[in-house]
Protein backbone atom coordinates (compact mmCIF):
# COMPACT_ATOMS: atom_id res chain seq x y z
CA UNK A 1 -14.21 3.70 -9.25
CA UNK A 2 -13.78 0.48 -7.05
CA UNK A 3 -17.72 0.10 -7.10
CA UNK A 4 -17.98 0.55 -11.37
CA UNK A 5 -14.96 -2.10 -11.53
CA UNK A 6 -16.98 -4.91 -9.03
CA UNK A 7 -19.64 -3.84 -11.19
CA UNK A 8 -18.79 -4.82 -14.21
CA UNK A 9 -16.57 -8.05 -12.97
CA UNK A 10 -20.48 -9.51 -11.19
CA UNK A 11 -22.21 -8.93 -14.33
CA UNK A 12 -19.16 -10.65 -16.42
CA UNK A 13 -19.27 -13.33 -14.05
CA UNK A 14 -22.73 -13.85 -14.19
CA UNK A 15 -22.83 -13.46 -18.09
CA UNK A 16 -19.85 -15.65 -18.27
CA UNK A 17 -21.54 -18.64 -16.78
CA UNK A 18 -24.67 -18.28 -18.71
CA UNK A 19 -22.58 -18.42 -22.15
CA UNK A 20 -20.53 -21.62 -21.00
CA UNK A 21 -23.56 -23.03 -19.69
CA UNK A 22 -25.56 -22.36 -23.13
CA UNK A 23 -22.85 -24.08 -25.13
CA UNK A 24 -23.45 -27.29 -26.23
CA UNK A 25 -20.85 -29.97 -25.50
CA UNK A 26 -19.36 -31.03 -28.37
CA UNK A 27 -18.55 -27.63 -29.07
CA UNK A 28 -17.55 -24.37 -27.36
CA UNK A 29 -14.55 -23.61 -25.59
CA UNK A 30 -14.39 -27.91 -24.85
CA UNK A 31 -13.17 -28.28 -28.57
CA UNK A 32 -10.03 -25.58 -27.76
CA UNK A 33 -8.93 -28.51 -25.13
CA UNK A 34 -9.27 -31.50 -27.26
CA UNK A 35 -12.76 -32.29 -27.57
CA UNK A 36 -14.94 -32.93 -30.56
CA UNK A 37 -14.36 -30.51 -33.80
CA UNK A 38 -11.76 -27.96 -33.83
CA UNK A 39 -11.96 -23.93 -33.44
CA UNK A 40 -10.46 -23.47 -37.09
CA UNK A 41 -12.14 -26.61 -38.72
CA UNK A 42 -14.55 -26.71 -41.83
CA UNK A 43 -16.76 -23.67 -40.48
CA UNK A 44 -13.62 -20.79 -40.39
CA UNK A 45 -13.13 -18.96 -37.21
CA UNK A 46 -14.64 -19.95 -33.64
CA UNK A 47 -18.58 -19.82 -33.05
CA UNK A 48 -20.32 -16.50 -31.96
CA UNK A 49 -21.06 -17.58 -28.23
CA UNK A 50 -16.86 -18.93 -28.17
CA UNK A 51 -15.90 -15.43 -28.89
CA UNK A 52 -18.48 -13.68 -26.75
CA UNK A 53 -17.02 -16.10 -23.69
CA UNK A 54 -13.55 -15.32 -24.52
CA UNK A 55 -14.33 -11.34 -24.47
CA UNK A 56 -16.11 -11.81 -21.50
CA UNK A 57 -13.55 -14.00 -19.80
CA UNK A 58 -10.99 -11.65 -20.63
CA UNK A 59 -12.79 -9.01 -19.05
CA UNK A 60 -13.47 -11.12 -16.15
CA UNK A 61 -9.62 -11.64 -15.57
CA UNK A 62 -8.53 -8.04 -16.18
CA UNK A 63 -11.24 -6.84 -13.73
CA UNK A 64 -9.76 -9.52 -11.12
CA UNK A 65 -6.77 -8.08 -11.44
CA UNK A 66 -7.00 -5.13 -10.83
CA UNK A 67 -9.77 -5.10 -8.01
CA UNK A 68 -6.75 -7.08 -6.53
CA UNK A 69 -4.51 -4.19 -7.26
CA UNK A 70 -6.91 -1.73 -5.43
CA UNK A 71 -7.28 -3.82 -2.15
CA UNK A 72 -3.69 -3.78 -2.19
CA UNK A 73 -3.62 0.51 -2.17
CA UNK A 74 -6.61 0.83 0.38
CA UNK A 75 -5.50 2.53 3.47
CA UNK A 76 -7.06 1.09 6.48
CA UNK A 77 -7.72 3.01 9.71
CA UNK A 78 -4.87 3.26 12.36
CA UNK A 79 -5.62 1.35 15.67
CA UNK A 80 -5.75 2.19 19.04
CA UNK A 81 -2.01 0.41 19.61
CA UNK A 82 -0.68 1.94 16.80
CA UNK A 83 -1.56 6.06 17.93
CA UNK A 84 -0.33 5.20 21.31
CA UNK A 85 2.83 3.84 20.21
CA UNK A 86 3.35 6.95 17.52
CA UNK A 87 2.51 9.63 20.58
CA UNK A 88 4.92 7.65 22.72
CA UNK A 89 2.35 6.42 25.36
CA UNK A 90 3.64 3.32 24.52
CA UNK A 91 6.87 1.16 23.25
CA UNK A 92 6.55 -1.52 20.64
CA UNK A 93 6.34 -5.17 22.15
CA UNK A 94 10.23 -6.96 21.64
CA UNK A 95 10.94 -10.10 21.63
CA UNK A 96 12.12 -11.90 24.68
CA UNK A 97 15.32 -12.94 25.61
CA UNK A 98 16.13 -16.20 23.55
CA UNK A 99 18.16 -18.96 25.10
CA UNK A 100 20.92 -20.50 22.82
CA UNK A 101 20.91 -24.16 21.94
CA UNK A 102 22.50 -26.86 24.61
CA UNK A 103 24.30 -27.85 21.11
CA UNK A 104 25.50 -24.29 19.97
């Protein structure tokens, strides 16, 4: 599942900067943030590659998330120190002996 997820967040990367890149300046996402004509303006609705980048971006961020998510759940292998110390062949390090402040 982990491998399908990275997947599909390389190729929405990849497609992601191909649409921004194809855009042309004046218009695009640019006009969202102030630039040149705006997304509802004489034309209707947002261009076809604005849409496909927001789709795409969208799927980007969900895909972040939750690849996030799953390195969060992996289990990782127990070390050496840790089996020792849970068969009792060993006793967790403590801290040593701290001196109180001259001023305390």
């Amino acid at each position: 599942m982990r491998g399908f997820i990275l997947g599909i967040h390389i190729f929405s990367a990849l497609l992601l900067i191909v649409l921004i890149l194809m855009q042309q300046r004046q218009g695009g996402l640019s006009s969202v943030f102030g630039g040149g004509q705006s997304v509802f303006g004489g034309r209707g609705a947002a261009p076809f590659l604005t849409k496909v980048t927001i789709v795409l971006f969208t799927i980007f961020v969900i895909t972040s998330v939750g690849l996030a998510w799953m390195s969060g759940r992996i289990r990782r292998p127990e070390s050496a120190i840790e089996k020792a110390i849970k068969k009792g062949e060993m006793t967790p390090p403590t801290m040593p002996y701290e001196q109180p402040f001259e001023g305390e």
